[in-house]
C-alpha atoms as a PDB file:
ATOM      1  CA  UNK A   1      12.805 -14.267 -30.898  1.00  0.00           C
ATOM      2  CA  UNK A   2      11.186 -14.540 -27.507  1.00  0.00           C
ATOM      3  CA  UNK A   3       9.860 -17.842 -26.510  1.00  0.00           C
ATOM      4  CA  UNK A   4       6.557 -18.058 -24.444  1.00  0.00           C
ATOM      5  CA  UNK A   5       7.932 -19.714 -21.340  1.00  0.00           C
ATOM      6  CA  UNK A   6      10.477 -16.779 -21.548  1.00  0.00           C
ATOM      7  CA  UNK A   7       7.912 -14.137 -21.418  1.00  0.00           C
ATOM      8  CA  UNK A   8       6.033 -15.403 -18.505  1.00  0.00           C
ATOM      9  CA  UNK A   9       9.378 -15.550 -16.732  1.00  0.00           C
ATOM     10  CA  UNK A  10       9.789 -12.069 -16.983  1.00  0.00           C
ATOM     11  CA  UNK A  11       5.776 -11.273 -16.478  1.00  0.00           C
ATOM     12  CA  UNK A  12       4.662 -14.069 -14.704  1.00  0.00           C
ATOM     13  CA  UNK A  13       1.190 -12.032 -14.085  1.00  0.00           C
ATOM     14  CA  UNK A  14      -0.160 -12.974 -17.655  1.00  0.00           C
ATOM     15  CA  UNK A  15       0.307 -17.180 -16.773  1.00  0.00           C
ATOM     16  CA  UNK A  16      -3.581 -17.262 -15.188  1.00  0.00           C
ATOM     17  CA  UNK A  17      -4.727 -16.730 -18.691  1.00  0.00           C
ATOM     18  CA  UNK A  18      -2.537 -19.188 -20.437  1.00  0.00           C
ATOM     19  CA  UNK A  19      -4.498 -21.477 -22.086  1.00  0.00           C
ATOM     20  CA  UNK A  20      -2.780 -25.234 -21.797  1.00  0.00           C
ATOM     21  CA  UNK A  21      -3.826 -27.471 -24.337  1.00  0.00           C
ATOM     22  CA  UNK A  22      -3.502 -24.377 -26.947  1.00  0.00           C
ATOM     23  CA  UNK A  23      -6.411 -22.977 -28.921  1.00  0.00           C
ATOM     24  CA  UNK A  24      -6.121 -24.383 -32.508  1.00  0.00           C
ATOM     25  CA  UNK A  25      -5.957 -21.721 -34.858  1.00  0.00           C
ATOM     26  CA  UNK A  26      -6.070 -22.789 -38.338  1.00  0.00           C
ATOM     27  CA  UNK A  27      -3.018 -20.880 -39.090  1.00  0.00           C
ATOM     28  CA  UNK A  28      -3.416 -21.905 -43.171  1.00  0.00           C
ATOM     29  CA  UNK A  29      -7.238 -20.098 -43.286  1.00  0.00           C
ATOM     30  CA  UNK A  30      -5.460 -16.906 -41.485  1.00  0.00           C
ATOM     31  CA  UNK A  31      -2.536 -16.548 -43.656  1.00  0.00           C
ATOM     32  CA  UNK A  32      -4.201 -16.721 -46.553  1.00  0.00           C
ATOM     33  CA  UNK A  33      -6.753 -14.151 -45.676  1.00  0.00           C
ATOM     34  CA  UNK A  34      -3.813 -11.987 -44.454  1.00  0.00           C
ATOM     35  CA  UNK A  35      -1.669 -12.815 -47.470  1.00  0.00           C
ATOM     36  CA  UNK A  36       1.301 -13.194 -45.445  1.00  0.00           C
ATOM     37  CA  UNK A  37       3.050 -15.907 -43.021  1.00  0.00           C
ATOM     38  CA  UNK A  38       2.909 -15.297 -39.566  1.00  0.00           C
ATOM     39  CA  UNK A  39       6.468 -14.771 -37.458  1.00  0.00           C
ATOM     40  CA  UNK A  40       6.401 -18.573 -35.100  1.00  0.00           C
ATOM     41  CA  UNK A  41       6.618 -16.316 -32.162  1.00  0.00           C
ATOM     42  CA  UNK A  42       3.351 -14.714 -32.553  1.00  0.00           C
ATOM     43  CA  UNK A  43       1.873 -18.063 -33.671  1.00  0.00           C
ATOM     44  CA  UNK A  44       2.805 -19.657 -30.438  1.00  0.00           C
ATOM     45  CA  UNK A  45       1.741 -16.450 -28.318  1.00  0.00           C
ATOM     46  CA  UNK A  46      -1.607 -16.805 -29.764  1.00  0.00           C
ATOM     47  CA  UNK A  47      -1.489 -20.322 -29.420  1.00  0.00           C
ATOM     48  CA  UNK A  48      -1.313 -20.071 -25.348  1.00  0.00           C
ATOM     49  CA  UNK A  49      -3.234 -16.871 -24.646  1.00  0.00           C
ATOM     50  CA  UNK A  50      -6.708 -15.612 -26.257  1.00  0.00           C
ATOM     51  CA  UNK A  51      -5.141 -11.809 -25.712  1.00  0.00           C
ATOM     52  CA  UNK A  52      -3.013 -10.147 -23.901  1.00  0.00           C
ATOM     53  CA  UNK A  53      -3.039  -6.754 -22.397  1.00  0.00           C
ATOM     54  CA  UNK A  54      -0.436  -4.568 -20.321  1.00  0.00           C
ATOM     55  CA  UNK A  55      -1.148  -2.846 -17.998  1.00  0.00           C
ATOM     56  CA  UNK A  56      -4.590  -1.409 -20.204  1.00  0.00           C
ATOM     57  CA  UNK A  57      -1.760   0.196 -22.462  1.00  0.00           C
ATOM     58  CA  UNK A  58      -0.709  -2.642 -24.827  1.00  0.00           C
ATOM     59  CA  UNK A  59      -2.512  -4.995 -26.513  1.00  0.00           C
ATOM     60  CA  UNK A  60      -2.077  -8.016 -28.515  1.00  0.00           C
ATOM     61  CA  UNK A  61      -5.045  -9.517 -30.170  1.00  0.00           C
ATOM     62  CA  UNK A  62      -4.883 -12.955 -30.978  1.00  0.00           C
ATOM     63  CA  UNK A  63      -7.622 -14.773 -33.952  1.00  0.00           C
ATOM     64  CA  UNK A  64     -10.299 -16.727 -32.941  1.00  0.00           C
ATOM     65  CA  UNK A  65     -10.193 -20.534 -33.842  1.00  0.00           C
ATOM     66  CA  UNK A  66     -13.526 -20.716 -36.483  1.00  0.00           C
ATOM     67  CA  UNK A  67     -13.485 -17.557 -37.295  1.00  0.00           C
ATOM     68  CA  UNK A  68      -9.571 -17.101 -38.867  1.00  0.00           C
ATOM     69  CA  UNK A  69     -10.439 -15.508 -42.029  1.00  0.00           C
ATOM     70  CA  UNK A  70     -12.724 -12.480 -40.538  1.00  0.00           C
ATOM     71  CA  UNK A  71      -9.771 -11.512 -38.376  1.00  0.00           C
ATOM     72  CA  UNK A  72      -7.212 -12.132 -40.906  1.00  0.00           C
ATOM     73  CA  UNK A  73      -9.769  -9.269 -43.025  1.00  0.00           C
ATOM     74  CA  UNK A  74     -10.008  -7.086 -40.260  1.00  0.00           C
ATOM     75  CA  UNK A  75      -6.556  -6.690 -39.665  1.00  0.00           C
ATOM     76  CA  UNK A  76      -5.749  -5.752 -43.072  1.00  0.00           C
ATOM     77  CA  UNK A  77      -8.349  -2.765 -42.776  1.00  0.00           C
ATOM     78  CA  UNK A  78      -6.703  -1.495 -39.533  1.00  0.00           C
ATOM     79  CA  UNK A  79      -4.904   1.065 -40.826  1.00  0.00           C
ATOM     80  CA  UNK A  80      -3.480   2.558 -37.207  1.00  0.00           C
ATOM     81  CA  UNK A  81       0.063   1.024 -37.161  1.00  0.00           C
ATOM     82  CA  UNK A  82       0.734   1.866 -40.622  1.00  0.00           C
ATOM     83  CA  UNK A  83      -0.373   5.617 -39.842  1.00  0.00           C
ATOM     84  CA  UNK A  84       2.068   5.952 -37.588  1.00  0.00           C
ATOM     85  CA  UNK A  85       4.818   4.196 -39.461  1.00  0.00           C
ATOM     86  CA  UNK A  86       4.073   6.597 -41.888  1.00  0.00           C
ATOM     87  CA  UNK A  87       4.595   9.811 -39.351  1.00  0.00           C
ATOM     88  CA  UNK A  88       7.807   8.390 -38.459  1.00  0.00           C
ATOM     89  CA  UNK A  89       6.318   7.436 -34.900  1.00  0.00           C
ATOM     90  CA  UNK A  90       7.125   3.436 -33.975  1.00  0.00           C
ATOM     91  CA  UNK A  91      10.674   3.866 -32.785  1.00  0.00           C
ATOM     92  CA  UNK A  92      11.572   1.995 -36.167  1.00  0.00           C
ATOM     93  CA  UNK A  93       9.370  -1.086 -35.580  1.00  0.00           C
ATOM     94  CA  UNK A  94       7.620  -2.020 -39.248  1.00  0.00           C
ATOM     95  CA  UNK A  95       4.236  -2.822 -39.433  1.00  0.00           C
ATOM     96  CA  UNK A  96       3.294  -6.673 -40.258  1.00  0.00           C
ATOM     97  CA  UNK A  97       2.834  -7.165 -43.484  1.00  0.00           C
ATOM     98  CA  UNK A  98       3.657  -4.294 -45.017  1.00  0.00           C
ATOM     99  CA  UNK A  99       1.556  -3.129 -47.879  1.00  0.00           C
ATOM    100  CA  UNK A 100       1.939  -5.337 -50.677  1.00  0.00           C
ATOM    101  CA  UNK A 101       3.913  -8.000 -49.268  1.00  0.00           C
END
């Protein structure tokens, strides 16, 4: 597991966008629309940063505080990741949740 601090030691270009006091996601409201706990690392990358993107190739969303339960629905319709699991296609990274779980 990869700790914030660690992250911006190693891309210290994302830190402008950090947000300091953290942005109070109500993580309960989000797991239960996603039906699923959330890994702590994501929690506390969403926790310090809104998004983030790479280099406009990678991107990692983060929920909205207020409005938890609308993106925990829309990212159970995105369908993308789990495509490409399915072709055999993410270098054996496993989509989060997986179907069902």
């Amino acid at each position: 597991m990869l700790r914030v601090e660690e992250l911006e030691a190693v891309f210290p270009a994302i830190t402008p966008w950090r947000v300091a006091a953290g942005r109070s996601v109500d993580w309960a409201a989000l797991e239960a629309a996603l039906g699923a706990a959330l890994p702590s690392d994501f929690r506390s990358l969403a926790e310090a940063y809104p998004v983030l993107v790479v280099d406009d190739f990678l991107m990692v969303s983060s929920p909205t505080p207020g409005a938890e339960a609308l993106w925990g629905s829309a990212r159970r319709e995105d369908e993308i990741l789990q495509d490409l699991y399915e072709m055999g296609d993410t270098e054996g990274y496993v989509p989060f949740p997986q179907p069902g779980a």
